[in-house]
PDB file of N, CA and C in Angstrom:
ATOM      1  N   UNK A   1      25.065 158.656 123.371  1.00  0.00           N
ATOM      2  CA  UNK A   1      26.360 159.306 123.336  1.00  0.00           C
ATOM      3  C   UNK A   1      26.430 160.340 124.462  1.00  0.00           C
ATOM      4  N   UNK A   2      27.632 160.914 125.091  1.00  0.00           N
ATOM      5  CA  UNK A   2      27.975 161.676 126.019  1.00  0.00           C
ATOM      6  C   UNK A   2      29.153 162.712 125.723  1.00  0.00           C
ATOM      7  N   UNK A   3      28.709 163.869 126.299  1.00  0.00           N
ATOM      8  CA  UNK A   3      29.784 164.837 125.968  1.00  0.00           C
ATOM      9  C   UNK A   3      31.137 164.693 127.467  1.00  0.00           C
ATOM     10  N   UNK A   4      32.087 165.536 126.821  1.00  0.00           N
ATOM     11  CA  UNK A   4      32.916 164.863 127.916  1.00  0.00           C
ATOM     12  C   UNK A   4      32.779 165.268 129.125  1.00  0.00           C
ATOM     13  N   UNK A   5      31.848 166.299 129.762  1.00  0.00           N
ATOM     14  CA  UNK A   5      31.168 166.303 131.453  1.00  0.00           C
ATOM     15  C   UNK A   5      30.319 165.120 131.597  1.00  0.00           C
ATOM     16  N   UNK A   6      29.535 164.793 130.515  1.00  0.00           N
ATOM     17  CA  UNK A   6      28.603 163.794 131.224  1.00  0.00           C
ATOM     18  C   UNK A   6      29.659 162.655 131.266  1.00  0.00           C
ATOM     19  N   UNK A   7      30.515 162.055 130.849  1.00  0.00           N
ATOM     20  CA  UNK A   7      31.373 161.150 130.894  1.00  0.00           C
ATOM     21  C   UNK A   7      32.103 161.525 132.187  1.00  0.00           C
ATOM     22  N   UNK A   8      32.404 162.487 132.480  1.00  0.00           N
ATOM     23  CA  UNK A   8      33.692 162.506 133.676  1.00  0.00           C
ATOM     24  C   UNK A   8      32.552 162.397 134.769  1.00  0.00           C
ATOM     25  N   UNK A   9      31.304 163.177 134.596  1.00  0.00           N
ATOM     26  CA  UNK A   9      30.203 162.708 135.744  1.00  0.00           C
ATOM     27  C   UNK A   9      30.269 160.925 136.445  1.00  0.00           C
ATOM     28  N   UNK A  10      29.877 160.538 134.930  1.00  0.00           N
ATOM     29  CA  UNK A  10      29.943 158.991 134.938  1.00  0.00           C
ATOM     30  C   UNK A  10      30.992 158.269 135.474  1.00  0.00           C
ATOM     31  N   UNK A  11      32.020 158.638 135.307  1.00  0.00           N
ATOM     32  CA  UNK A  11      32.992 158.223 135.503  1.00  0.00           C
ATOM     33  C   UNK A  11      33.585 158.534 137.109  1.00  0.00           C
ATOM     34  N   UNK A  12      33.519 159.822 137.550  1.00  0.00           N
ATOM     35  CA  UNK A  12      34.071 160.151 139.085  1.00  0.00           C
ATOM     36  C   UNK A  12      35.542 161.159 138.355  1.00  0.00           C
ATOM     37  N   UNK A  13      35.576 160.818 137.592  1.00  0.00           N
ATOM     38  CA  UNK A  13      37.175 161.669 137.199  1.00  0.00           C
ATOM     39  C   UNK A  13      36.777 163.182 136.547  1.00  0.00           C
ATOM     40  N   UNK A  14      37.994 164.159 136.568  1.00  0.00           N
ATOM     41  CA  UNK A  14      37.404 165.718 135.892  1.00  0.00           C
ATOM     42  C   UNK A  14      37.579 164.913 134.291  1.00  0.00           C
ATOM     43  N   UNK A  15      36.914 166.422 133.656  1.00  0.00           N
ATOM     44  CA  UNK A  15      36.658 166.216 132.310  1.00  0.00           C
ATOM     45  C   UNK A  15      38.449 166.298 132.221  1.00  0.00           C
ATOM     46  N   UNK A  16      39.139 167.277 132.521  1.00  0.00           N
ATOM     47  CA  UNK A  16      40.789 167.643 132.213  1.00  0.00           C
ATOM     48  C   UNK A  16      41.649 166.659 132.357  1.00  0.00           C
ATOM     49  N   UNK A  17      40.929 165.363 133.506  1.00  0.00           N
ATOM     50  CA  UNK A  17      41.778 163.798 133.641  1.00  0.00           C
ATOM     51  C   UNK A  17      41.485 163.396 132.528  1.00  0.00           C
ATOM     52  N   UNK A  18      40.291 163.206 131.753  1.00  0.00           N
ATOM     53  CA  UNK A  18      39.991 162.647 130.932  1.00  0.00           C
ATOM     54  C   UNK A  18      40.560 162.994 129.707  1.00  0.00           C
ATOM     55  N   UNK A  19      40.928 164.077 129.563  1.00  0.00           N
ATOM     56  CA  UNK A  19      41.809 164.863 127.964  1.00  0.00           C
ATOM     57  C   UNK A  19      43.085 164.153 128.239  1.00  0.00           C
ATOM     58  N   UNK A  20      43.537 164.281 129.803  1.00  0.00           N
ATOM     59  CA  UNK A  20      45.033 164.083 129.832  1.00  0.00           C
ATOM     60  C   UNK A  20      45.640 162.460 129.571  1.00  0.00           C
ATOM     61  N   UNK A  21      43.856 161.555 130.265  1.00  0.00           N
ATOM     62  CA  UNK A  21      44.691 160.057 129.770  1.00  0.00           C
ATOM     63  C   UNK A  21      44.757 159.910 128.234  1.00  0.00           C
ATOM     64  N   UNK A  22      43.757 160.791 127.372  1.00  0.00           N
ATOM     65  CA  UNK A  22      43.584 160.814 125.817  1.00  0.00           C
ATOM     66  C   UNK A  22      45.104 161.003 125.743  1.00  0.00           C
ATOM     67  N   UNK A  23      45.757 162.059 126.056  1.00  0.00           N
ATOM     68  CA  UNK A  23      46.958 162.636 125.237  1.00  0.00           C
ATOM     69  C   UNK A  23      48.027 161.866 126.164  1.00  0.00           C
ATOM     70  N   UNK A  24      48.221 160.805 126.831  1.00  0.00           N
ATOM     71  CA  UNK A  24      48.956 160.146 127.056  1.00  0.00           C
ATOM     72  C   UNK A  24      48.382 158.410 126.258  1.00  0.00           C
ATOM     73  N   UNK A  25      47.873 158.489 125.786  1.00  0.00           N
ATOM     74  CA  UNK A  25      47.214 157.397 125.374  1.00  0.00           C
ATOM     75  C   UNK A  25      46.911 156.100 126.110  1.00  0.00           C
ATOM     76  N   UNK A  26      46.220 156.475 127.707  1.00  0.00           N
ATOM     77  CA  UNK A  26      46.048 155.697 128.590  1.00  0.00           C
ATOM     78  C   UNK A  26      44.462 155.300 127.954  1.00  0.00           C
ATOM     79  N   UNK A  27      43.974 156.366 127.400  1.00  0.00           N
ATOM     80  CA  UNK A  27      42.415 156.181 126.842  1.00  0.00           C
ATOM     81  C   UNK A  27      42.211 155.825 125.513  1.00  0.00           C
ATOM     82  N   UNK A  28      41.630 155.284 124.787  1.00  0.00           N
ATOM     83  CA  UNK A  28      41.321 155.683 123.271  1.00  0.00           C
ATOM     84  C   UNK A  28      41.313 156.671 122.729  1.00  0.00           C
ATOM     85  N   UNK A  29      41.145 157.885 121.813  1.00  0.00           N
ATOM     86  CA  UNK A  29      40.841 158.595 121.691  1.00  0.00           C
ATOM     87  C   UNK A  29      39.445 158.624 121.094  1.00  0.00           C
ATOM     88  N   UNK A  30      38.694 159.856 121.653  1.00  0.00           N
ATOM     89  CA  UNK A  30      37.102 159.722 121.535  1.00  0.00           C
ATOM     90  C   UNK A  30      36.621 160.154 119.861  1.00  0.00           C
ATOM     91  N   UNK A  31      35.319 160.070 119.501  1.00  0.00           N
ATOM     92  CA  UNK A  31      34.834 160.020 118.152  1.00  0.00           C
ATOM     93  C   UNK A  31      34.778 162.286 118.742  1.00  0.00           C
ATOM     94  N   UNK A  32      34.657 162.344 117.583  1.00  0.00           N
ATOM     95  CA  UNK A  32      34.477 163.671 117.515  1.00  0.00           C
ATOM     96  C   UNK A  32      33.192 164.087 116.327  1.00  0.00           C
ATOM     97  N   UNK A  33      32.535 165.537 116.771  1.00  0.00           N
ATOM     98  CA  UNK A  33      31.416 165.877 116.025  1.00  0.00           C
ATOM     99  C   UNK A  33      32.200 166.551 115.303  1.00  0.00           C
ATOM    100  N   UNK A  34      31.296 166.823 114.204  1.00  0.00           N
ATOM    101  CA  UNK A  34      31.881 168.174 113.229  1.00  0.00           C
ATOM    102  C   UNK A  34      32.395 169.072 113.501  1.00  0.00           C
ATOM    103  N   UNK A  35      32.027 169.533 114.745  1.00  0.00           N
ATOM    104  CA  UNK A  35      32.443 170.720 115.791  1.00  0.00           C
ATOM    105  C   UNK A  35      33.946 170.853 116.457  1.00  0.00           C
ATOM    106  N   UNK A  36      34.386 169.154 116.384  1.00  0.00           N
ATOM    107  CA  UNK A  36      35.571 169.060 117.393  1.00  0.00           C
ATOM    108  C   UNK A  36      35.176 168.604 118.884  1.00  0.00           C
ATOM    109  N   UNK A  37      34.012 168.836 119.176  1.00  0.00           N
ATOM    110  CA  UNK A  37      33.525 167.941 120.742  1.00  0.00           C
ATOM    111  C   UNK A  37      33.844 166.706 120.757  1.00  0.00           C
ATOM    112  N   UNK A  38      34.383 166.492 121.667  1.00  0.00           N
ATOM    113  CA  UNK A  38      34.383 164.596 121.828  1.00  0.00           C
ATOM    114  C   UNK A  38      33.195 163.876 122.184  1.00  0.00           C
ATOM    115  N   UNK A  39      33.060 162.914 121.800  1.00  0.00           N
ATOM    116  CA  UNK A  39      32.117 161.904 122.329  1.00  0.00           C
ATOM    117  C   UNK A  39      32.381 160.697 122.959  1.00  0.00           C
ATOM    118  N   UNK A  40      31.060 160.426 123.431  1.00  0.00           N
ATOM    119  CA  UNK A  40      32.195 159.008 123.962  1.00  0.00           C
ATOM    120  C   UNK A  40      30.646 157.991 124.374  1.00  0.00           C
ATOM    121  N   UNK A  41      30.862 156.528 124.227  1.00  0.00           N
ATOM    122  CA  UNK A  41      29.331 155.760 124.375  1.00  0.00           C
ATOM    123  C   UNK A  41      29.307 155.709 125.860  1.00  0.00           C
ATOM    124  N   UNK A  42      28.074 155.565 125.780  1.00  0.00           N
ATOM    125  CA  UNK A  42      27.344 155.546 127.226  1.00  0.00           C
ATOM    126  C   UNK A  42      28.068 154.592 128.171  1.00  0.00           C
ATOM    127  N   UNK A  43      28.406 153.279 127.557  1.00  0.00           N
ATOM    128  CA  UNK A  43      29.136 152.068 128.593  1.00  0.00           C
ATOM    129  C   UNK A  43      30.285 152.516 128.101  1.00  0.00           C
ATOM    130  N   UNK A  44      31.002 152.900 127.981  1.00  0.00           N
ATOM    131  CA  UNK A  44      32.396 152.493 127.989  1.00  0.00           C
ATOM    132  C   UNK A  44      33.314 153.395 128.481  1.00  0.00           C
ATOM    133  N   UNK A  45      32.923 154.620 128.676  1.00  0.00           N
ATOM    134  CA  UNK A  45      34.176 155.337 129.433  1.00  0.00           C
ATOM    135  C   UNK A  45      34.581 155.070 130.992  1.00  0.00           C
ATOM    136  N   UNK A  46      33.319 155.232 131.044  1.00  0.00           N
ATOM    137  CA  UNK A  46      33.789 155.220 133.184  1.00  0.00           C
ATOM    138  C   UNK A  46      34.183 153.890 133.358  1.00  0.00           C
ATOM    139  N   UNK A  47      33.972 152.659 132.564  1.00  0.00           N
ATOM    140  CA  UNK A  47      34.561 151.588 132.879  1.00  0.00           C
ATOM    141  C   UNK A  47      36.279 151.562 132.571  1.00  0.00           C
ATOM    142  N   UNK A  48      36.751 151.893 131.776  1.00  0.00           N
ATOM    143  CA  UNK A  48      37.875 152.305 131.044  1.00  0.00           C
ATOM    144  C   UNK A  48      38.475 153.564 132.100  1.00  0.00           C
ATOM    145  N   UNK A  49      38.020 154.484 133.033  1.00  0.00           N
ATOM    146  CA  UNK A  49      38.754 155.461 133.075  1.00  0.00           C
ATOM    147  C   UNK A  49      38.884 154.441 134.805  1.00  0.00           C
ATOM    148  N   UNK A  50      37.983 153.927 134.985  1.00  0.00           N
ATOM    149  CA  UNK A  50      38.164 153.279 136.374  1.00  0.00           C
ATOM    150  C   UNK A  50      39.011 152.295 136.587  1.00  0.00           C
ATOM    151  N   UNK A  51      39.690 151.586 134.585  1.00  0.00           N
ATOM    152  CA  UNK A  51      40.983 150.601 135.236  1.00  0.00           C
ATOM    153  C   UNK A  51      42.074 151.711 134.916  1.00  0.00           C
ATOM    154  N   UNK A  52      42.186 152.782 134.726  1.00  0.00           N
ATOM    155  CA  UNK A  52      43.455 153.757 134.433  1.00  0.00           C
ATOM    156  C   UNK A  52      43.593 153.999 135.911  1.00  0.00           C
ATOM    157  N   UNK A  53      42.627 154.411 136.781  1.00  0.00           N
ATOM    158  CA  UNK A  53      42.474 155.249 138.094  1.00  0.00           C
ATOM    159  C   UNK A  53      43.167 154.292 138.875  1.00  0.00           C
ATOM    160  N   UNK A  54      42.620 153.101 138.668  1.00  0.00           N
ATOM    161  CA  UNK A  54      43.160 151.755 139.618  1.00  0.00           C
ATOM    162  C   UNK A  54      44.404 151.686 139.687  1.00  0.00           C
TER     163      UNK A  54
END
């Protein structure tokens, strides 16, 4: 699992692109901890944020 820097790392995009395709619902929305942090799996974001970018 990845918090949402290591995902936007992964990905090439900021963590703040990544909230904003959530709340436009270009993304899924991510699993969350008890805490409210998002998560997100190891394969699947930067592939997903790279056909939004496209």
């Amino acid at each position: 699992m990845m918090n949402i820097g290591e995902a936007a790392s992964a990905s090439g995009v900021s963590a703040k692109m990544i909230r904003h395709y959530e709340d436009m619902a270009l993304l899924p929305a991510a699993r969350r901890t008890e805490s409210g942090y998002r998560q997100y799996e190891q394969n699947d974001v930067p592939a997903r944020v790279k056909v939004v970018v496209a």
